[in-house]
N, C-alpha and C. Protein backbone atom coordinates (compact mmCIF):
# COMPACT_ATOMS: atom_id res chain seq x y z
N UNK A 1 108.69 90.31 97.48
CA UNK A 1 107.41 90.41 98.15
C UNK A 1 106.37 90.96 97.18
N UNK A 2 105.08 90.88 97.47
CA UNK A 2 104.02 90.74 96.74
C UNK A 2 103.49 91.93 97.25
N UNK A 3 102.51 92.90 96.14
CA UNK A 3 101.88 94.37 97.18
C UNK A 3 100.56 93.60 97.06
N UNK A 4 99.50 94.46 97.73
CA UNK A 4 98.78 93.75 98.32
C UNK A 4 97.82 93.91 97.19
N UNK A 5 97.99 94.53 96.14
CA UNK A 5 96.88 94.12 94.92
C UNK A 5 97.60 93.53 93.90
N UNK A 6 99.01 92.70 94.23
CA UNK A 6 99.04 91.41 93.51
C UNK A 6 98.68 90.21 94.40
N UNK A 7 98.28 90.81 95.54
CA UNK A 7 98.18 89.29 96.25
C UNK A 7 96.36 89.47 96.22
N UNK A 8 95.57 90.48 95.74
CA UNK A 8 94.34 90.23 95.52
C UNK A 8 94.08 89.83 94.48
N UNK A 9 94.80 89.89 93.61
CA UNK A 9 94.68 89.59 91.59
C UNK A 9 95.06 87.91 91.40
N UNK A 10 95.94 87.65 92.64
CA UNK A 10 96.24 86.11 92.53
C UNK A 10 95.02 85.48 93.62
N UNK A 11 94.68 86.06 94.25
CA UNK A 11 92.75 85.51 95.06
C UNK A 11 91.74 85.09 94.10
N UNK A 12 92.20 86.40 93.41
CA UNK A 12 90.07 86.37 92.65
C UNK A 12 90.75 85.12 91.32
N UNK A 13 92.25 85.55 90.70
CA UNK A 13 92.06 84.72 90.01
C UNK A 13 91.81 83.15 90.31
N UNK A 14 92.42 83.04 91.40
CA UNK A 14 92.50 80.94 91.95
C UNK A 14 90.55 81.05 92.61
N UNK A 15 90.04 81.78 92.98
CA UNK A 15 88.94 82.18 93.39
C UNK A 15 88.16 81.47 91.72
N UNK A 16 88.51 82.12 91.31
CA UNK A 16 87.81 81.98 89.61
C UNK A 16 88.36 80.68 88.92
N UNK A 17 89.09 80.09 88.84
CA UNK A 17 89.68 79.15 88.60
C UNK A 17 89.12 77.87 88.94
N UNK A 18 88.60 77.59 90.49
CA UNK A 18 88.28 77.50 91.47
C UNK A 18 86.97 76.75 90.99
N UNK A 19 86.17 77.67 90.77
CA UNK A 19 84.79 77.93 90.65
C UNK A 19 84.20 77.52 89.35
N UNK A 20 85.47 77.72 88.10
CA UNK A 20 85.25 76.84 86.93
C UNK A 20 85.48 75.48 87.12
N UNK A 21 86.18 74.89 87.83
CA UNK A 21 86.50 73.94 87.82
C UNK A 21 85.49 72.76 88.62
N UNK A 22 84.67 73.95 89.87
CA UNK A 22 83.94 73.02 90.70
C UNK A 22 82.69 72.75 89.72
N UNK A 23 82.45 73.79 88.78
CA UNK A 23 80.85 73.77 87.63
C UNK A 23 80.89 72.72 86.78
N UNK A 24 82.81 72.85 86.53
CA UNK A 24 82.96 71.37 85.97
C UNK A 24 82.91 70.00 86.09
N UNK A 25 83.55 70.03 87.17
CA UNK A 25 83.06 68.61 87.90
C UNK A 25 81.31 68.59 88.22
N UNK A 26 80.87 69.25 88.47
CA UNK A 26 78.90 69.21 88.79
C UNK A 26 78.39 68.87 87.91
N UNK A 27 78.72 70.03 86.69
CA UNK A 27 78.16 69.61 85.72
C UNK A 27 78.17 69.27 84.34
N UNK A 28 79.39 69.26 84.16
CA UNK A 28 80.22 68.79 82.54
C UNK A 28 80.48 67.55 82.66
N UNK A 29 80.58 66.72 83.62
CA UNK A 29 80.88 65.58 83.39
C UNK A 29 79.10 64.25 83.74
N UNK A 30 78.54 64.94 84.02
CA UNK A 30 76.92 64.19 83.91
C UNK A 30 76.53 63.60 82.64
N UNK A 31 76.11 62.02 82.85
CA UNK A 31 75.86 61.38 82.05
C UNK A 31 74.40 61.27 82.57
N UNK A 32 73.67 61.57 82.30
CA UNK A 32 71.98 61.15 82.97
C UNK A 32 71.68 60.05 81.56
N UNK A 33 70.68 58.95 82.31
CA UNK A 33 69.60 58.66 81.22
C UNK A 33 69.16 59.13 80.28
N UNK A 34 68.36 60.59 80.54
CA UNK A 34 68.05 60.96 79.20
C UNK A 34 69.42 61.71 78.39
N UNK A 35 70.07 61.84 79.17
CA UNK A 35 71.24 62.58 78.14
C UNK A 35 72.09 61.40 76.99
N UNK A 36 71.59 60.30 77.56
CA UNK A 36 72.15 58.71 76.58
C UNK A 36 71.25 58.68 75.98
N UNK A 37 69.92 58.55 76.03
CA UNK A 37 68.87 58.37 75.14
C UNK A 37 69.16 59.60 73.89
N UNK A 38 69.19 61.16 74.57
CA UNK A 38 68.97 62.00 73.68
C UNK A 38 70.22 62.35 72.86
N UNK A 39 71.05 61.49 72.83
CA UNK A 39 72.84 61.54 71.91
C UNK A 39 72.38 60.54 71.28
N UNK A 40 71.68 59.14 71.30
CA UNK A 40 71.48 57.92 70.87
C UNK A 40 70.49 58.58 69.86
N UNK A 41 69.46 59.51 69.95
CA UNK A 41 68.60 60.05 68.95
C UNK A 41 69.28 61.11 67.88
N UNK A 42 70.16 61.59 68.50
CA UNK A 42 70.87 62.43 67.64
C UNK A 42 71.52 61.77 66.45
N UNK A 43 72.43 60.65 67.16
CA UNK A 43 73.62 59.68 66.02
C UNK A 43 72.47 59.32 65.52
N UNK A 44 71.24 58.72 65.65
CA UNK A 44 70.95 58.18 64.13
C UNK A 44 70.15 59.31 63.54
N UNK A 45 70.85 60.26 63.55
CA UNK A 45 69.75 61.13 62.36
C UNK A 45 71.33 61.16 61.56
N UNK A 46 72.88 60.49 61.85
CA UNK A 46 74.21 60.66 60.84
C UNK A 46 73.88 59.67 60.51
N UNK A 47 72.67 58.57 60.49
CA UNK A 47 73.40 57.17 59.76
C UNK A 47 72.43 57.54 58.67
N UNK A 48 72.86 55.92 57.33
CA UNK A 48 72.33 56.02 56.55
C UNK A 48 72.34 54.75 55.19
N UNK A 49 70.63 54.56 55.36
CA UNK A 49 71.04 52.68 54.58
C UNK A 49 72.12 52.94 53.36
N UNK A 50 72.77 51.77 53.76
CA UNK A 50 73.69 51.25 52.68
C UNK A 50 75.28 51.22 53.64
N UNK A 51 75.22 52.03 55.00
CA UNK A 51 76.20 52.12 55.72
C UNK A 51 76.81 50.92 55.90
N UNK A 52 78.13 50.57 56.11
CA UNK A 52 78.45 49.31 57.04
C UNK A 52 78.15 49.38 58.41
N UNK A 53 78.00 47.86 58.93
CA UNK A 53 77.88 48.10 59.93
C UNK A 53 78.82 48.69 60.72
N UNK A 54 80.19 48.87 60.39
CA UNK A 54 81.72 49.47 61.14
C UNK A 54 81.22 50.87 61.20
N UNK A 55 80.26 51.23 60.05
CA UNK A 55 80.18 52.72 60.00
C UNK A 55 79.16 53.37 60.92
N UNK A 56 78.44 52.38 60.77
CA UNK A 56 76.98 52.87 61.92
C UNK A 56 77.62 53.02 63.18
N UNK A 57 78.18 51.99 63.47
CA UNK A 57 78.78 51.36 65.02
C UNK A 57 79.74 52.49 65.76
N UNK A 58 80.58 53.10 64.54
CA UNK A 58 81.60 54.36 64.92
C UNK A 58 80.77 55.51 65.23
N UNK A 59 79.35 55.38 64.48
CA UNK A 59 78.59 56.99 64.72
C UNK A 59 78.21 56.57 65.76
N UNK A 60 77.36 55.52 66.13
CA UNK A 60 76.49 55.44 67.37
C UNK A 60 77.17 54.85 68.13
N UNK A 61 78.16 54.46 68.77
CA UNK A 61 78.96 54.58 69.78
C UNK A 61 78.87 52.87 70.14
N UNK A 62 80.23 52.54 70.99
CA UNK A 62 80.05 50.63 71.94
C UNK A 62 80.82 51.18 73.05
N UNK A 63 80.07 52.24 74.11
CA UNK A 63 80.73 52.71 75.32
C UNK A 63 79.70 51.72 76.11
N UNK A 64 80.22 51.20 77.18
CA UNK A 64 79.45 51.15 78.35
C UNK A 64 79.17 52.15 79.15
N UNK A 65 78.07 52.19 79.62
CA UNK A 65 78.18 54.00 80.28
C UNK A 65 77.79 53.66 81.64
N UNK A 66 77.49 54.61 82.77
CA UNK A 66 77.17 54.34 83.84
C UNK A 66 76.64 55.64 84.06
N UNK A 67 75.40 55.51 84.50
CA UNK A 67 74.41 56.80 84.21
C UNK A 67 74.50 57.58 86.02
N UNK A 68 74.53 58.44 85.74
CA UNK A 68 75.49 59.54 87.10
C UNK A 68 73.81 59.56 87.99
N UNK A 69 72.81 59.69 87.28
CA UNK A 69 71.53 60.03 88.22
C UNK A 69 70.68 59.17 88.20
N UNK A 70 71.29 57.39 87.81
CA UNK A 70 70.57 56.05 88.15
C UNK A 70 71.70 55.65 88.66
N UNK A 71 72.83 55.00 88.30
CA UNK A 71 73.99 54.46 88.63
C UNK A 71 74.01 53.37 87.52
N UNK A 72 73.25 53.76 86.43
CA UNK A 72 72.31 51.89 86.10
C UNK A 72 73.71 52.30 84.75
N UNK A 73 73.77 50.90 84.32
CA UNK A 73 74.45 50.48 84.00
C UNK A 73 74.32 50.58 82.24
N UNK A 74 74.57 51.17 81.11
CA UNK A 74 73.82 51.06 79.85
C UNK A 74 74.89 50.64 79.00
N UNK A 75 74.84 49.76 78.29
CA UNK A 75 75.60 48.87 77.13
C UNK A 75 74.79 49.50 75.53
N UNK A 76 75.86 50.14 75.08
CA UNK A 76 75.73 50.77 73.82
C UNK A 76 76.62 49.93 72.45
N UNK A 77 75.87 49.46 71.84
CA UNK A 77 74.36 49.03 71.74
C UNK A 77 74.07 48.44 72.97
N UNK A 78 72.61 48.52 73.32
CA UNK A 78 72.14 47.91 74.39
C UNK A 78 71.79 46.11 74.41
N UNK A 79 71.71 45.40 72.84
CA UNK A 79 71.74 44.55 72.90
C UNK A 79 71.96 44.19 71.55
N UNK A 80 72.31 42.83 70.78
CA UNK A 80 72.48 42.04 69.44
C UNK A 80 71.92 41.25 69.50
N UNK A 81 71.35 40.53 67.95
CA UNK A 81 71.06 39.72 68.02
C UNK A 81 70.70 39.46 66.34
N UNK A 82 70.44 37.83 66.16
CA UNK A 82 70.68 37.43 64.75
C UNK A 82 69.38 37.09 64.47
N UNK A 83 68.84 37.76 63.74
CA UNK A 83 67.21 36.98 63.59
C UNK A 83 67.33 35.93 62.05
N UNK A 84 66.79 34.97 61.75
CA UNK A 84 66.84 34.06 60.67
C UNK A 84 65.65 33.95 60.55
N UNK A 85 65.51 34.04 58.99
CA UNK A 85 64.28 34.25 58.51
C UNK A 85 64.35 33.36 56.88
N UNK A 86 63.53 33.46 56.35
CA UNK A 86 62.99 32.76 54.81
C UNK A 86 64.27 33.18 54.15
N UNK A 87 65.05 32.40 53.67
CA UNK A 87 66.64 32.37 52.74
C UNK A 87 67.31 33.99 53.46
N UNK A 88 66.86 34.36 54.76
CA UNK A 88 67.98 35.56 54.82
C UNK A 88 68.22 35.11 56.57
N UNK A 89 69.33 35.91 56.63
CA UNK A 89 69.95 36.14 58.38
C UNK A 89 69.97 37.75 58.28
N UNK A 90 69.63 38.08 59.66
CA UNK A 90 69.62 39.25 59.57
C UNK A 90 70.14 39.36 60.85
N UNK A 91 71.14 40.67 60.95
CA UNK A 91 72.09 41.48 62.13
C UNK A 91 70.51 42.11 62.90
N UNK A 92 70.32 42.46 64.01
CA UNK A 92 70.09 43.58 64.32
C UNK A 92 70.81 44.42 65.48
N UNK A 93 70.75 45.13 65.76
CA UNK A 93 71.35 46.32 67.04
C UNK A 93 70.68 46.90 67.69
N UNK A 94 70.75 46.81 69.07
CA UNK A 94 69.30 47.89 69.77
C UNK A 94 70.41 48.89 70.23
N UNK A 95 70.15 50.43 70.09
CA UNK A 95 70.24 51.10 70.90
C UNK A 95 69.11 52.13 71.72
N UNK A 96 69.51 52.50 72.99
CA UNK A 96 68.59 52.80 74.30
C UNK A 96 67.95 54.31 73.40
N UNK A 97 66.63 54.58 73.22
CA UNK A 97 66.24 55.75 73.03
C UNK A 97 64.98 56.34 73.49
N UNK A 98 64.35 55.54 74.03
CA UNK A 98 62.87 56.63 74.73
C UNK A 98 62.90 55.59 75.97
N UNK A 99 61.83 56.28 76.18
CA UNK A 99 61.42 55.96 77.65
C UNK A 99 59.97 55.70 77.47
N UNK A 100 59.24 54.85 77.85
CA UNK A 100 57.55 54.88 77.86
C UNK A 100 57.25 54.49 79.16
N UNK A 101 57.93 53.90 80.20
CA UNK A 101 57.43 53.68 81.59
C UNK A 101 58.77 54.19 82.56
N UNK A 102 58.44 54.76 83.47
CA UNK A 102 59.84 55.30 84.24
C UNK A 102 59.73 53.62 85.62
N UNK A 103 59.76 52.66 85.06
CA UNK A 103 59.74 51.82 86.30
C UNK A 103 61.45 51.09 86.56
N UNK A 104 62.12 51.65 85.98
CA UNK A 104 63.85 51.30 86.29
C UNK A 104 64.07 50.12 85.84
N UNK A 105 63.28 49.98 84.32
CA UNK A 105 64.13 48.88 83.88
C UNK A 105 63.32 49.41 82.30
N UNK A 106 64.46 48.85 81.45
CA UNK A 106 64.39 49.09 79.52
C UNK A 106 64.11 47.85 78.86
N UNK A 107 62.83 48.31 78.78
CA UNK A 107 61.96 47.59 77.53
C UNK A 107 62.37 47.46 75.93
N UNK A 108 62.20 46.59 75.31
CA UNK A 108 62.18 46.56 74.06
C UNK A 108 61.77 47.58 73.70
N UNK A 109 60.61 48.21 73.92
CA UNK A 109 59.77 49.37 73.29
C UNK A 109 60.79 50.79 73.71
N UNK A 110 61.81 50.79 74.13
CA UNK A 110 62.41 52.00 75.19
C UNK A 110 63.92 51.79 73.97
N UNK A 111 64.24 50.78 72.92
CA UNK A 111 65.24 50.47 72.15
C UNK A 111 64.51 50.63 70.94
N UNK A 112 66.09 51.12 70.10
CA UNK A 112 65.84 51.47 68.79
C UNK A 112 66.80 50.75 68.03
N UNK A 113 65.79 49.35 67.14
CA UNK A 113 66.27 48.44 66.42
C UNK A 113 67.43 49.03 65.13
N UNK A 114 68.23 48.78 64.77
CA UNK A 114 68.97 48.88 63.55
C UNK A 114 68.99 47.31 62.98
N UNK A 115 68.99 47.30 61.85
CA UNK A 115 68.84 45.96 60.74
C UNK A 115 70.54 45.74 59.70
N UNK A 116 70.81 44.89 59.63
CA UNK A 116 71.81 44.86 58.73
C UNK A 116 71.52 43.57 58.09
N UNK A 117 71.61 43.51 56.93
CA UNK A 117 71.36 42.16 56.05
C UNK A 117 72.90 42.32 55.15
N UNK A 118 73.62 41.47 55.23
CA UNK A 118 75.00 41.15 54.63
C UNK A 118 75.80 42.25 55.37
N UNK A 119 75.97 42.67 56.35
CA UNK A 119 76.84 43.95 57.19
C UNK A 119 76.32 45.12 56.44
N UNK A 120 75.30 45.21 55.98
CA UNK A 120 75.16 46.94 55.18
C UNK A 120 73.85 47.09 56.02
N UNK A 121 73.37 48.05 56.48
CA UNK A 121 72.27 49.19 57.36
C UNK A 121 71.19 48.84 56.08
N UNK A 122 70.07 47.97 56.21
CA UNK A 122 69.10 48.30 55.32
C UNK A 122 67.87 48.82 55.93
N UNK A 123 67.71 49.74 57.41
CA UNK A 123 66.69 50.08 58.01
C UNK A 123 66.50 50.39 59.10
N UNK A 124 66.24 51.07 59.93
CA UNK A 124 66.12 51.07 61.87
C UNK A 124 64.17 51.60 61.90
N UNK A 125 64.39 51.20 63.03
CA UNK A 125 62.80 52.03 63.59
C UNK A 125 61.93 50.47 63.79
N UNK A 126 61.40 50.69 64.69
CA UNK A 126 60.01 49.60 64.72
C UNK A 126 59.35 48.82 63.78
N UNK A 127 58.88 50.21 63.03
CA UNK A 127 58.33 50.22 62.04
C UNK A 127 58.88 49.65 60.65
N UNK A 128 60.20 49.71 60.57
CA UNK A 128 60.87 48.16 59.34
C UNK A 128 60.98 47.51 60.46
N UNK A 129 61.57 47.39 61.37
CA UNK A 129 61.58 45.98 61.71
C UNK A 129 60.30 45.04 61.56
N UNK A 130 59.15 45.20 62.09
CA UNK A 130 57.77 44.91 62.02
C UNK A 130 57.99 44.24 60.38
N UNK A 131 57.76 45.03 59.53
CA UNK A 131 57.99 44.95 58.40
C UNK A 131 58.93 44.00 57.84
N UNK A 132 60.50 44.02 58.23
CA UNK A 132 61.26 43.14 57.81
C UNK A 132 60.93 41.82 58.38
N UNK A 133 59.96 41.68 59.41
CA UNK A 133 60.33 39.95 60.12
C UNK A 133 59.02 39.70 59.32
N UNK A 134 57.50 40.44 58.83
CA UNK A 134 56.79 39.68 58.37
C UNK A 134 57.11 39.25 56.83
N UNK A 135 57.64 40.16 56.35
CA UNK A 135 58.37 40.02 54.86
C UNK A 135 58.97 38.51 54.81
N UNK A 136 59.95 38.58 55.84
CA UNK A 136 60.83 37.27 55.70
C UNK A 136 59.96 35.86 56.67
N UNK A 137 58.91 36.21 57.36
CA UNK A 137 58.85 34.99 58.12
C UNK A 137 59.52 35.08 59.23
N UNK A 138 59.87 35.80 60.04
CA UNK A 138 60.70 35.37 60.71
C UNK A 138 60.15 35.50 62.31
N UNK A 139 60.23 34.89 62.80
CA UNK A 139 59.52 34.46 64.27
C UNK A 139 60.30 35.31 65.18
N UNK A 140 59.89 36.02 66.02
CA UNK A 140 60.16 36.48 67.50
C UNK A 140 59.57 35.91 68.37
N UNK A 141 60.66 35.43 69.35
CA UNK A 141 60.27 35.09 70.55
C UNK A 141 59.17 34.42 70.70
């Protein structure tokens, strides 16, 4: 039999136990929108031109996620695609990183381009891309 301040020491502890576990489920396991955007801003401050693309791809993640306080659905990278241009092909990669309109849907402008020319990282940001398609000619949309 148990005295009655081992049977209070086994309360507070399952009491406490309890209570870590419910903070955990609330709040350790939340994926919000901005918490994808603001990990997606983080990994590319590890990349770096000349990377492969295997290498970029391992830092910045190919989870599908499912965002806990939209339900919405986010594909990491959020999209691919091959742009062809004047004697080059070029990779690019969007992943999800700002927000400029909260209307429940992701804009081009709300993605952050990555470039690969022969599988090696030669650039991310708007700002080369802009740059790389007038360089080469290369038509959008």
């Amino acid at each position: 039999m148990c005295s009655v301040g081992e049977v209070k020491k086994i309360y507070v502890f399952t009491l406490f136990l309890g209570t870590i576990l419910l903070i955990t489920l609330l709040f350790g396991g939340c994926v919000t929108l901005s918490r994808i955007r603001a990990t997606n801003r983080e990994r590319l401050n590890k990349i770096s031109i000349g990377m492969t693309k295997q290498e970029v791809i391992n830092i910045m993640g190919t989870k599908t996620i499912i965002a806990d306080d939209s339900g919405e659905v986010i594909n990491n990278p959020y999209k691919t695609e091959t742009m062809r241009g004047k004697d080059k092909i070029f990779e690019v990669v969007y992943y999800y990183t700002e927000i400029k309109r909260a209307d429940g849907a992701i804009n081009d402008d709300e993605l952050t381009p990555l470039v690969f020319d022969e599988g090696k990282l030669i650039g991310w940001g708007w700002s080369f891309f802009e740059d790389t398609t007038a360089k080469y000619q290369i038509k959008i949309r």
